[in-house]
C-alpha atoms as a PDB file:
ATOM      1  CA  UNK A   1      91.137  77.954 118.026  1.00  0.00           C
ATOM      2  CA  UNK A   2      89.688  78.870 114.954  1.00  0.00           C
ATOM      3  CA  UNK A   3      91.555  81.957 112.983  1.00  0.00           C
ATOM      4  CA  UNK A   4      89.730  84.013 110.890  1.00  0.00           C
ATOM      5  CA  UNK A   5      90.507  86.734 108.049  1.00  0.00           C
ATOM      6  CA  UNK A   6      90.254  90.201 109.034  1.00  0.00           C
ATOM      7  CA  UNK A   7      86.535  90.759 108.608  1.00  0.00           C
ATOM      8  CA  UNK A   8      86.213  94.042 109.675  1.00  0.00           C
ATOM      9  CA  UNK A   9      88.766  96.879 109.894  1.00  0.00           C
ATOM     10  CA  UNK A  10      90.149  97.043 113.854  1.00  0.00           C
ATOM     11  CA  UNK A  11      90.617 101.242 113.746  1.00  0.00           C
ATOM     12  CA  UNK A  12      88.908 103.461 111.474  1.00  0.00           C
ATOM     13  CA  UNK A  13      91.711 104.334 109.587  1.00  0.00           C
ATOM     14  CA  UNK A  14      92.705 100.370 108.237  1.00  0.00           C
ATOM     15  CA  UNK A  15      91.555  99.550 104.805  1.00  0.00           C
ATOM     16  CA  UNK A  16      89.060  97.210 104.423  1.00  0.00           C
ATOM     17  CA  UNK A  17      87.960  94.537 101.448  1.00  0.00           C
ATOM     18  CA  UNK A  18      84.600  94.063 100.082  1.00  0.00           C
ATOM     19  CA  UNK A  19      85.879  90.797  99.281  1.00  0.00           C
ATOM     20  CA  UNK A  20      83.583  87.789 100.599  1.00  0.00           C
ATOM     21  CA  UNK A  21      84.322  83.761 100.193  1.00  0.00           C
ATOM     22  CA  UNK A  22      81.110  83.534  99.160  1.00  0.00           C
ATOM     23  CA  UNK A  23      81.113  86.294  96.426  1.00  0.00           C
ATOM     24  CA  UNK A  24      84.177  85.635  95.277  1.00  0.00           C
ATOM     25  CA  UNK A  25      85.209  81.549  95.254  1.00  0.00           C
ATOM     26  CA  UNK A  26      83.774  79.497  92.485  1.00  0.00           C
ATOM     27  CA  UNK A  27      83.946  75.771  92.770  1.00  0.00           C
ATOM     28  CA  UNK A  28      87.440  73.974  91.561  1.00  0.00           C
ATOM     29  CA  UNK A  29      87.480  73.425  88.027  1.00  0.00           C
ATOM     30  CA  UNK A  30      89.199  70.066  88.735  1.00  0.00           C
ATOM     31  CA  UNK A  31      88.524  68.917  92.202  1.00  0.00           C
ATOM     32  CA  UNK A  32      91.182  66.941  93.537  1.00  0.00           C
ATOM     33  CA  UNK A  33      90.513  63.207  94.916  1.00  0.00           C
ATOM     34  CA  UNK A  34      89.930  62.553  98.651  1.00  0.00           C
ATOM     35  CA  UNK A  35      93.188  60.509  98.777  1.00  0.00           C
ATOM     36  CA  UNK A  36      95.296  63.349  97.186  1.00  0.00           C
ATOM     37  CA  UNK A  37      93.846  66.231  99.575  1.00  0.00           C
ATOM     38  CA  UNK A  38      94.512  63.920 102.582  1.00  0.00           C
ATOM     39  CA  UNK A  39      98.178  62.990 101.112  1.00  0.00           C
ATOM     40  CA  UNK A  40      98.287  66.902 100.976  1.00  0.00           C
ATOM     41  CA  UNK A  41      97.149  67.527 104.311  1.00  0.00           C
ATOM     42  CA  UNK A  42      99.283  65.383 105.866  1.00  0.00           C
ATOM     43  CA  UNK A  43     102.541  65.967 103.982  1.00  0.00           C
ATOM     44  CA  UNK A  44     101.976  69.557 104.682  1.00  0.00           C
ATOM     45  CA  UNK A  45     101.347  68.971 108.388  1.00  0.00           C
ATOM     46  CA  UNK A  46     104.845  67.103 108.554  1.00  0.00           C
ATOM     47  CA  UNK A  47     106.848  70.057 106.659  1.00  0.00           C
ATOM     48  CA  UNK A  48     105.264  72.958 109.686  1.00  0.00           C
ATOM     49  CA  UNK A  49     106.318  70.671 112.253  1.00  0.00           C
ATOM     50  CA  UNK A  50     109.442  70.207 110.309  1.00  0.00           C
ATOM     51  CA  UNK A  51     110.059  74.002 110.110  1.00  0.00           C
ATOM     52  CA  UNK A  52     108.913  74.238 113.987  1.00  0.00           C
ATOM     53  CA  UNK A  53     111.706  72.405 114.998  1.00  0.00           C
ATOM     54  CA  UNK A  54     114.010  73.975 112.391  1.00  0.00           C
ATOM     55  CA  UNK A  55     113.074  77.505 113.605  1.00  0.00           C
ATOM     56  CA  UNK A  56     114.417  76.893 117.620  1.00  0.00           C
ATOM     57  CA  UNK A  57     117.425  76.357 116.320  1.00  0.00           C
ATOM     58  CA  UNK A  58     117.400  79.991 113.766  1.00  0.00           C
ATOM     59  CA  UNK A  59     119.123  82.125 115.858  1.00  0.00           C
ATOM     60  CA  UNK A  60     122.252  80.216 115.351  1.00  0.00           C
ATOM     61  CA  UNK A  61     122.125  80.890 111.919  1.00  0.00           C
ATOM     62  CA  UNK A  62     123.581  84.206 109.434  1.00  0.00           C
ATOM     63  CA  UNK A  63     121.383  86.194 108.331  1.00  0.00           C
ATOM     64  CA  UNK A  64     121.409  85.078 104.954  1.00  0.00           C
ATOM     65  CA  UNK A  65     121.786  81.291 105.337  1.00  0.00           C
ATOM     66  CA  UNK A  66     118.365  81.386 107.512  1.00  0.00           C
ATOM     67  CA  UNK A  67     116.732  83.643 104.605  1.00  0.00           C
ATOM     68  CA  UNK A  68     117.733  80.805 102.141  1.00  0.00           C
ATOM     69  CA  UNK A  69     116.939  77.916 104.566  1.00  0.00           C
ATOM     70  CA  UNK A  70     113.223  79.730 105.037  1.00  0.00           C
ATOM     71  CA  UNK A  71     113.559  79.820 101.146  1.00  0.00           C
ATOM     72  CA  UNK A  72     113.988  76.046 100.483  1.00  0.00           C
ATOM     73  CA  UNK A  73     111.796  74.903 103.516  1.00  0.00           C
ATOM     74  CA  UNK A  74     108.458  77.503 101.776  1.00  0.00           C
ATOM     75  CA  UNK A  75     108.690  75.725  98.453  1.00  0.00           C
ATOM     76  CA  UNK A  76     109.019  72.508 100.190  1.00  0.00           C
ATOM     77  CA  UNK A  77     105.731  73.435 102.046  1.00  0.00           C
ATOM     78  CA  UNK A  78     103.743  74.819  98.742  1.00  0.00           C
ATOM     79  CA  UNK A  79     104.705  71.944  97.175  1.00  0.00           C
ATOM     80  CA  UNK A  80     103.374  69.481  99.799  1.00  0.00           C
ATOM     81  CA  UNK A  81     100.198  71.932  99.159  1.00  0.00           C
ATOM     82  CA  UNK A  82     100.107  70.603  95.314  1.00  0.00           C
ATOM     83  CA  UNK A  83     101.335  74.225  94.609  1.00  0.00           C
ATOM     84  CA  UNK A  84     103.292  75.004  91.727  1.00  0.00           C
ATOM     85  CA  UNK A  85     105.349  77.978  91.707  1.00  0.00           C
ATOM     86  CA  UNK A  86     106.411  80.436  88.619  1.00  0.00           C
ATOM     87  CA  UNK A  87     108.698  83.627  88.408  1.00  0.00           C
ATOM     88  CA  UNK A  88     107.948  85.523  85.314  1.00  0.00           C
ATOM     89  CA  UNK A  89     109.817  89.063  84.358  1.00  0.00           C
ATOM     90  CA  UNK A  90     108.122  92.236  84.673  1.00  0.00           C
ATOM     91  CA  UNK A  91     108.865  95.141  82.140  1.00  0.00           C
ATOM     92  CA  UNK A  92     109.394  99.105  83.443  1.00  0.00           C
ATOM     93  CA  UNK A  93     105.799  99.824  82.459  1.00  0.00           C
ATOM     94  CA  UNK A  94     103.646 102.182  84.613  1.00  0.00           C
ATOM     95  CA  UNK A  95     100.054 102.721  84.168  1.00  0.00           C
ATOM     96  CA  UNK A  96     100.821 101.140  79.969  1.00  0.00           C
ATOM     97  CA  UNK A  97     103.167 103.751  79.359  1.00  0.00           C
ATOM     98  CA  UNK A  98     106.914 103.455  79.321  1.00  0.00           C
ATOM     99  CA  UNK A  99     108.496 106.017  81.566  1.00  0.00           C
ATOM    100  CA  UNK A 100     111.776 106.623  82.665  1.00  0.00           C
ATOM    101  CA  UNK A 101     112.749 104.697  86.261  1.00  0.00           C
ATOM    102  CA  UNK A 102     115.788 104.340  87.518  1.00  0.00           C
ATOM    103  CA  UNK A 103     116.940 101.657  88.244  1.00  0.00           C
ATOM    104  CA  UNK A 104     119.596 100.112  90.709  1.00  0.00           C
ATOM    105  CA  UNK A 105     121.792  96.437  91.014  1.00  0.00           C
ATOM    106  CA  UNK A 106     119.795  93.681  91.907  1.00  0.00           C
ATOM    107  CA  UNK A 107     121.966  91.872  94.514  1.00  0.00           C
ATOM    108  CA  UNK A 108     121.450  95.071  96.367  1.00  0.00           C
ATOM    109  CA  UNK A 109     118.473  94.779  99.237  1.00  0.00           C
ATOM    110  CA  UNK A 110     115.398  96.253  98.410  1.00  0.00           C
ATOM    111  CA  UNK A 111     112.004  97.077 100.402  1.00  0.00           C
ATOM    112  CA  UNK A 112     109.713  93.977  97.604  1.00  0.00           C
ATOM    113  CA  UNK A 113     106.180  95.187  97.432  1.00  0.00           C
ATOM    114  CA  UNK A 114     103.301  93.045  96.341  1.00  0.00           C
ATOM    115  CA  UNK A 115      99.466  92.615  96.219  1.00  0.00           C
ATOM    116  CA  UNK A 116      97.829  90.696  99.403  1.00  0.00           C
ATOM    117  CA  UNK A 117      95.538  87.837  98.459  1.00  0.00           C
ATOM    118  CA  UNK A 118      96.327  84.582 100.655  1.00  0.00           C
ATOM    119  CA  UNK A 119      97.943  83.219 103.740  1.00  0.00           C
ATOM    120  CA  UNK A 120     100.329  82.103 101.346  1.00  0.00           C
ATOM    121  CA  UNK A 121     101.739  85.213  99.991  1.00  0.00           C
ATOM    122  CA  UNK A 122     104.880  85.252 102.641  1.00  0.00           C
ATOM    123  CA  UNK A 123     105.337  81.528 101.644  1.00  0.00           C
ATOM    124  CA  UNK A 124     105.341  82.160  97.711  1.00  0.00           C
ATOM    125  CA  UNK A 125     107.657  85.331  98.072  1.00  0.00           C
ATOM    126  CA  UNK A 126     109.884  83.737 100.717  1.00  0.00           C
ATOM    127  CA  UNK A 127     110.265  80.815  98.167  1.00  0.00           C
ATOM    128  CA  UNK A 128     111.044  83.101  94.823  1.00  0.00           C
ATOM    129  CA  UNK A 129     113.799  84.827  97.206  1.00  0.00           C
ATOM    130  CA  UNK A 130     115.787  85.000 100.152  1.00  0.00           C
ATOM    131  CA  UNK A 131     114.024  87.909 102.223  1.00  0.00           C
ATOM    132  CA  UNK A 132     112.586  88.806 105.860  1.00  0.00           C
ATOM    133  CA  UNK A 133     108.878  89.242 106.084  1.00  0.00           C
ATOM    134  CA  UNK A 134     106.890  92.378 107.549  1.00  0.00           C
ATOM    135  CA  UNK A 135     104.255  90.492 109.195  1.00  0.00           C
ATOM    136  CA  UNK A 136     101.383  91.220 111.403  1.00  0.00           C
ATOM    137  CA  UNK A 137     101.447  91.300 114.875  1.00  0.00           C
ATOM    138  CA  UNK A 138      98.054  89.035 115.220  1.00  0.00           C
ATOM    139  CA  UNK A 139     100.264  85.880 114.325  1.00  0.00           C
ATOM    140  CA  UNK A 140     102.003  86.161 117.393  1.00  0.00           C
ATOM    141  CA  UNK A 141      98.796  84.415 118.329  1.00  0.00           C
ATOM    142  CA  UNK A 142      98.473  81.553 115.800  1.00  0.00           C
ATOM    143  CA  UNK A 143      99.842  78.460 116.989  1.00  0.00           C
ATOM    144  CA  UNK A 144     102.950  76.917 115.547  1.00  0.00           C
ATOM    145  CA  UNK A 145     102.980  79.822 112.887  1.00  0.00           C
ATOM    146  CA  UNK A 146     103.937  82.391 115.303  1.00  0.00           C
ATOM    147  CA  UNK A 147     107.093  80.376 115.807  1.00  0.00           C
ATOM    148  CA  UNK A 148     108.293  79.855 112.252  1.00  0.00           C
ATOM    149  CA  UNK A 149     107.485  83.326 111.501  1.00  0.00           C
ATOM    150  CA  UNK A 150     109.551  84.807 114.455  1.00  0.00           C
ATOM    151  CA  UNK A 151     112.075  82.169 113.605  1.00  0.00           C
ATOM    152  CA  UNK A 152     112.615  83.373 110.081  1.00  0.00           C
ATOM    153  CA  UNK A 153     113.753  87.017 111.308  1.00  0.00           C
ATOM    154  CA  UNK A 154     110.431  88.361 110.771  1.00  0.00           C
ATOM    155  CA  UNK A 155     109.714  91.905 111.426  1.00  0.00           C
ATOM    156  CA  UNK A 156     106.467  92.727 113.264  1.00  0.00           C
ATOM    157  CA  UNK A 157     103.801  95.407 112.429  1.00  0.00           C
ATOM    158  CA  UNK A 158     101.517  96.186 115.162  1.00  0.00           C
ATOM    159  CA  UNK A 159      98.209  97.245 112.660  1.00  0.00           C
ATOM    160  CA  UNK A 160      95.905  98.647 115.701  1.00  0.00           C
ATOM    161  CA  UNK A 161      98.867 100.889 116.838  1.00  0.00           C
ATOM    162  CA  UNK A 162      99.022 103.533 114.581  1.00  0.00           C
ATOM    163  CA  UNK A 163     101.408 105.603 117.125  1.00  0.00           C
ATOM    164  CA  UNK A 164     103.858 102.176 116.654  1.00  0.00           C
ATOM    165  CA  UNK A 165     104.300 102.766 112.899  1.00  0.00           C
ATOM    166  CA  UNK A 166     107.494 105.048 112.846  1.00  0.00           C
ATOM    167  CA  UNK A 167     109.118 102.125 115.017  1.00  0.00           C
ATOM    168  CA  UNK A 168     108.154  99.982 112.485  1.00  0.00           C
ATOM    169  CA  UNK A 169     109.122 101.637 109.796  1.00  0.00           C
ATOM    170  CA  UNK A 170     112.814 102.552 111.367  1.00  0.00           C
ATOM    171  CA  UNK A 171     113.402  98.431 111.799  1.00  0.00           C
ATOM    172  CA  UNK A 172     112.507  98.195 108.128  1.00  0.00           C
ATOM    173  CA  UNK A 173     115.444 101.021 107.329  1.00  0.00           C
ATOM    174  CA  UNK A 174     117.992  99.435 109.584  1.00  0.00           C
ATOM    175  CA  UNK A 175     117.331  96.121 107.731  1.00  0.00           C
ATOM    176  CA  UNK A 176     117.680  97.579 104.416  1.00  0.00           C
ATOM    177  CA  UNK A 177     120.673  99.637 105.239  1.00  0.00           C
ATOM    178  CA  UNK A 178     122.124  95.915 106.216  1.00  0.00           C
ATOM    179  CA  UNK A 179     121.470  94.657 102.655  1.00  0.00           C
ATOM    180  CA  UNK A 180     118.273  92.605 103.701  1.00  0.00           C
ATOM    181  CA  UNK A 181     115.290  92.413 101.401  1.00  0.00           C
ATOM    182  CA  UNK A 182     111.963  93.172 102.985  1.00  0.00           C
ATOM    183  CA  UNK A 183     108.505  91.912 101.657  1.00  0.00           C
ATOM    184  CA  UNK A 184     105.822  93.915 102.955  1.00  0.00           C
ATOM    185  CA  UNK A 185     102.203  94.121 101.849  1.00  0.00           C
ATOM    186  CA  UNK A 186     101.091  97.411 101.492  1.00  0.00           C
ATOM    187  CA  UNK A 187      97.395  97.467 100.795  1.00  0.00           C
ATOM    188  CA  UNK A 188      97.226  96.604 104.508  1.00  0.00           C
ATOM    189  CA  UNK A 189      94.526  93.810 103.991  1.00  0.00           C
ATOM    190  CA  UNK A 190      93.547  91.021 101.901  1.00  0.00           C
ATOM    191  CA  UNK A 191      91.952  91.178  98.405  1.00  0.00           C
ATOM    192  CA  UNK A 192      90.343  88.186  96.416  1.00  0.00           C
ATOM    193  CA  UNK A 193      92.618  88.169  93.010  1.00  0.00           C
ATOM    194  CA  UNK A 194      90.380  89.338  90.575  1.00  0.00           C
ATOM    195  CA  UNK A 195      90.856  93.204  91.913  1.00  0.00           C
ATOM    196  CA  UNK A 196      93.067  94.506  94.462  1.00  0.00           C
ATOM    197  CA  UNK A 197      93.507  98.018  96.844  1.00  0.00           C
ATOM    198  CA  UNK A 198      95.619 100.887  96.986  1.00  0.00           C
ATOM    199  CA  UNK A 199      99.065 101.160  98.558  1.00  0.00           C
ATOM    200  CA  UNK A 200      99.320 102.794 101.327  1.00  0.00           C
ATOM    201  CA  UNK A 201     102.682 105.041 101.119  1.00  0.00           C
ATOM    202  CA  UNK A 202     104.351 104.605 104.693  1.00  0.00           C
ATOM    203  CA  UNK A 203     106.435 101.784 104.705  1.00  0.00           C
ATOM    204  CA  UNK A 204     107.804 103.206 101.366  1.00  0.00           C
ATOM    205  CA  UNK A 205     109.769 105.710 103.387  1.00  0.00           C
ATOM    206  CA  UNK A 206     111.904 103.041 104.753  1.00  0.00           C
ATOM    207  CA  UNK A 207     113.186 102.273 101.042  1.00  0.00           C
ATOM    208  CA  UNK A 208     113.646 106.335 100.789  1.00  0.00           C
ATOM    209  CA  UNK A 209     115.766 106.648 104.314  1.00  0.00           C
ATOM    210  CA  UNK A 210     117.990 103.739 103.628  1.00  0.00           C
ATOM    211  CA  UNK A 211     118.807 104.760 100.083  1.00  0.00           C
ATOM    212  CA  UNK A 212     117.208 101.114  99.369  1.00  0.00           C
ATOM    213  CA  UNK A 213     115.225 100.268  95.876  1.00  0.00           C
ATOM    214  CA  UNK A 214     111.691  99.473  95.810  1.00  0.00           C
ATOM    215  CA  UNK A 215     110.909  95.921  93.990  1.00  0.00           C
ATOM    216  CA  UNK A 216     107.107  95.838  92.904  1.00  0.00           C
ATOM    217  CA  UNK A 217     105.899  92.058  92.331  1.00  0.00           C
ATOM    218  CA  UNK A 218     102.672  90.625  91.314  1.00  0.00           C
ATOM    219  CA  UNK A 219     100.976  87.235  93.004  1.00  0.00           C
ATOM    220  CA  UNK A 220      98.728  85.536  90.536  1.00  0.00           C
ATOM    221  CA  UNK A 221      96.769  82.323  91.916  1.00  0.00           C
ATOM    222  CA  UNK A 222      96.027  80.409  88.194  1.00  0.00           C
ATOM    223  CA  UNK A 223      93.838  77.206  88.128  1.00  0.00           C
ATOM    224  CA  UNK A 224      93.741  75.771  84.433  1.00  0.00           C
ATOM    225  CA  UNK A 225      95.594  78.928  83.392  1.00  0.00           C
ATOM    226  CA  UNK A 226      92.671  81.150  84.793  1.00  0.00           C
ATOM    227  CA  UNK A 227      92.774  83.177  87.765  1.00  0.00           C
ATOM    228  CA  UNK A 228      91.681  81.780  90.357  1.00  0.00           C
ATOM    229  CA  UNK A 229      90.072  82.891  94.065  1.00  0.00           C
ATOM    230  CA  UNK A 230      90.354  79.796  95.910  1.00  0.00           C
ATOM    231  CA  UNK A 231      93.720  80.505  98.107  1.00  0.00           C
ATOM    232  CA  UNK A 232      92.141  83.659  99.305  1.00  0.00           C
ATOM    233  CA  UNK A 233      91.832  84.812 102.370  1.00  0.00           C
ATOM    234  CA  UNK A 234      89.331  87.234 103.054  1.00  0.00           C
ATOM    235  CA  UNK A 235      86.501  88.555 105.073  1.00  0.00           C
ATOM    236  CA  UNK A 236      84.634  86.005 107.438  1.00  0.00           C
ATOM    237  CA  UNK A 237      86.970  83.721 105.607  1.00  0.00           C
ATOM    238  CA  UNK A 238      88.751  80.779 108.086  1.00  0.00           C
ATOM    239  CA  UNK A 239      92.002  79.972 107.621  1.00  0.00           C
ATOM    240  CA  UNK A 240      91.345  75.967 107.867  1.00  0.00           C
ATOM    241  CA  UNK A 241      88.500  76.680 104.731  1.00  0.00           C
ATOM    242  CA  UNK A 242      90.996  78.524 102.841  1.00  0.00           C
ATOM    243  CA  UNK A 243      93.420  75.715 103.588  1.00  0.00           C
ATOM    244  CA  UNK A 244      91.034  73.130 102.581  1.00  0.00           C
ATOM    245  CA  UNK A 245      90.381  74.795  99.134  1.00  0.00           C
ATOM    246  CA  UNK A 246      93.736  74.988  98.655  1.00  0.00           C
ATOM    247  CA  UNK A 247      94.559  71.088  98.945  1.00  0.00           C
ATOM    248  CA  UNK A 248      90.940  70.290  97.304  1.00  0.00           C
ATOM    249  CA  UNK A 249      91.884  71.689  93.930  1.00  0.00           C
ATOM    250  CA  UNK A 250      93.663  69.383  91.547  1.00  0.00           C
ATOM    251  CA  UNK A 251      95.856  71.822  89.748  1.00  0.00           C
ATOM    252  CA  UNK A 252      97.193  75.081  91.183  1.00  0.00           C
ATOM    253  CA  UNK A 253     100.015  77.146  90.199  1.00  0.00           C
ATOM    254  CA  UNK A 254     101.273  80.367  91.506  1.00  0.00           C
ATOM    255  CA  UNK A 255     102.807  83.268  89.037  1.00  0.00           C
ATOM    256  CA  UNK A 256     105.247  85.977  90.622  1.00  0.00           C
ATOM    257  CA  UNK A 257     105.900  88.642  88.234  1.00  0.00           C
ATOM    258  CA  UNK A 258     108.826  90.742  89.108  1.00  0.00           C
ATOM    259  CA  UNK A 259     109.588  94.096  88.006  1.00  0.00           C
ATOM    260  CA  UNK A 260     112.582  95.955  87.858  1.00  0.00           C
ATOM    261  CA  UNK A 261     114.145  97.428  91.221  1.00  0.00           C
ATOM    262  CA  UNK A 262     113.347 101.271  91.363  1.00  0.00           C
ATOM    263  CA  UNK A 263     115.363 103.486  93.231  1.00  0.00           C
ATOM    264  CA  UNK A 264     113.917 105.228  96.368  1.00  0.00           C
ATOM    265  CA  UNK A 265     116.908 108.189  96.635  1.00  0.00           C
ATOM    266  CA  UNK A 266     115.232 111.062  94.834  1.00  0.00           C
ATOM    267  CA  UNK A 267     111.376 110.428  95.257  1.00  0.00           C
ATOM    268  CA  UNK A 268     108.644 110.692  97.991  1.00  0.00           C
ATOM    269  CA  UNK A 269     107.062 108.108  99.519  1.00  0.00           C
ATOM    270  CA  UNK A 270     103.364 108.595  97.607  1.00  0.00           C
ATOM    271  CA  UNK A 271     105.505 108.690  94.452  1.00  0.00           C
ATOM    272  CA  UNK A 272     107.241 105.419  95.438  1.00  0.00           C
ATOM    273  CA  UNK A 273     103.712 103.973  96.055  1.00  0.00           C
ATOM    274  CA  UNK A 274     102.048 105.107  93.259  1.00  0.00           C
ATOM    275  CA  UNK A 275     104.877 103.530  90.586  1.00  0.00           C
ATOM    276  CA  UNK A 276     105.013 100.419  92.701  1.00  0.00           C
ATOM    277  CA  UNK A 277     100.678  99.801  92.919  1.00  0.00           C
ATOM    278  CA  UNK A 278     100.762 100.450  88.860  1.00  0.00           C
ATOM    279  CA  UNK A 279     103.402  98.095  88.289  1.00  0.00           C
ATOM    280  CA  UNK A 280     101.700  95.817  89.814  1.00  0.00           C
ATOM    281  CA  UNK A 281      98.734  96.689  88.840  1.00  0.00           C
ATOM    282  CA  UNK A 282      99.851  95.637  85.082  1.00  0.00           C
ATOM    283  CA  UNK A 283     100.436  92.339  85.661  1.00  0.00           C
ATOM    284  CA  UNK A 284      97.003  91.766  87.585  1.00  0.00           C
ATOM    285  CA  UNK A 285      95.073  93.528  84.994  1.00  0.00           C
ATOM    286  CA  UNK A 286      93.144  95.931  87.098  1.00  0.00           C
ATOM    287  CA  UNK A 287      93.141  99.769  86.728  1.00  0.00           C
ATOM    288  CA  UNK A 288      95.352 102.404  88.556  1.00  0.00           C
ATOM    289  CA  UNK A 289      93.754 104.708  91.649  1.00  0.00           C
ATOM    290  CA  UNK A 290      96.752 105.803  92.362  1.00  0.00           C
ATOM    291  CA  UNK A 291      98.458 105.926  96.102  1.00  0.00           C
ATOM    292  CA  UNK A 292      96.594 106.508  99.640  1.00  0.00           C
ATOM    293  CA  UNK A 293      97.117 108.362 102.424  1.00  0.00           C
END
């Protein structure tokens, strides 16, 4: 079976990239050797099947020793990938000018918000911190992913079901009323890296009805210190191409900037969304649109 990137929106009203492999990858700047993809191939072939048989046995597990299991067994993976991962620190800048956010503890759980570029993503966030993942329904139909993902307390989002979005958005509360942290992706689709969409306000209400901070963070892919488009994941885009790039380029790192928590008490959800898509926003280097509907 061959799984593709979301090419097309499914129902009118999902967003939709004008992002293109072919537009948007340029060649690796350092190619890496035959041997070295296959060694990456295969090491990352025996950390899935690893996870597989890690994730029938999840259930047994807390809450938060499976969240920091998930978190040990990701890095493991991107770094079988030839992946190198860095956490930098955000500053309480929207839009380039300071303004005042409050702020709340960090051990509390929080509703983390970040641009969408790669199949990755959930693997780089999941590896920076211990956190349950709001992922799409269509990997309940990718093989052997479907069962890590459940596995790692994943919480679905059915994206052709508009009427299933409240439902969605109460599992998010109860999760963050239990002191989980969520990562969600809130631009509803992948973007290349070089630019990215709007956030799309609804999922910030769960932050809002569970008293819960909002924690924007910023995905960089960086080859040579330049960003780079190869670990995307968009338009007629395959999964095993972008998977192939990935192992094919000699030197990749992965930047996570993360900005201070802001509270949700207080604020409305297109508020919530527009400080969250500027903070993020700064560290990407693209302007602000400002929230969607």
């Amino acid at each position: 079976m061959t799984i593709t990137a979301p090419v097309r929106a499914l129902t009118p009203w999902l967003p939709l990239a004008p992002c293109e492999p072919d537009t948007c990858v340029a060649p690796a700047r350092r190619p890496a050797g035959v041997v070295r993809q296959a060694a990456r191939l295969t090491g990352a072939v025996v950390v899935l099947m690893a996870g597989v048989v890690f994730a029938v046995f999840a259930r047994r597990l807390s809450a938060e020793t499976l969240a920091r299991v998930t978190m040990a067994w990701s890095r493991l993976l991107l770094r079988a990938l030839g992946i190198k991962v860095t956490v930098a620190q955000g500053f309480a800048f929207v839009g380039g000018a300071a303004v005042a956010v409050k702020t709340v503890s960090d051990g509390a759980g929080a509703l983390m918000v970040a641009n969408h570029i790669s199949w990755l993503d959930p693997l780089v966030m999941a590896a920076v911190m211990p956190a349950r993942l709001l992922a799409k329904s269509e990997i309940a139909r990718w093989p052997l992913i479907n069962t890590l993902v459940a596995g790692s307390g994943a919480i679905f989002i059915d994206r052709e079901r508009l009427s299933l979005l409240p439902r969605t958005v109460g599992e998010v509360t109860v999760a963050l009323r239990a002191g989980d942290t969520v990562v969600a992706f809130p631009e509803g689709t992948t973007w290349c890296g070089q630019s990215m969409g709007g956030f799309r306000p609804a999922l910030f209400q769960a932050a809002i009805d569970a008293g819960a901070a909002v924690r924007p963070a910023t995905i960089r892919y960086l080859e040579d210190d330049a960003t780079s488009a190869r670990p995307c994941y968009v338009g007629g885009d395959s999964l095993i191409g972008s998977i192939t790039r990935v192992a094919a380029t000699k030197h990749m790192t992965v930047e996570v900037t993360m900005f201070p928590p802001v509270a949700g008490t207080g604020q409305t959800r297109r508020s919530l969304a527009g400080v969250a898509e500027a903070q993020v926003r700064t560290a990407l280097g693209t302007s602000f649109t400002g929230p969607h509907s």
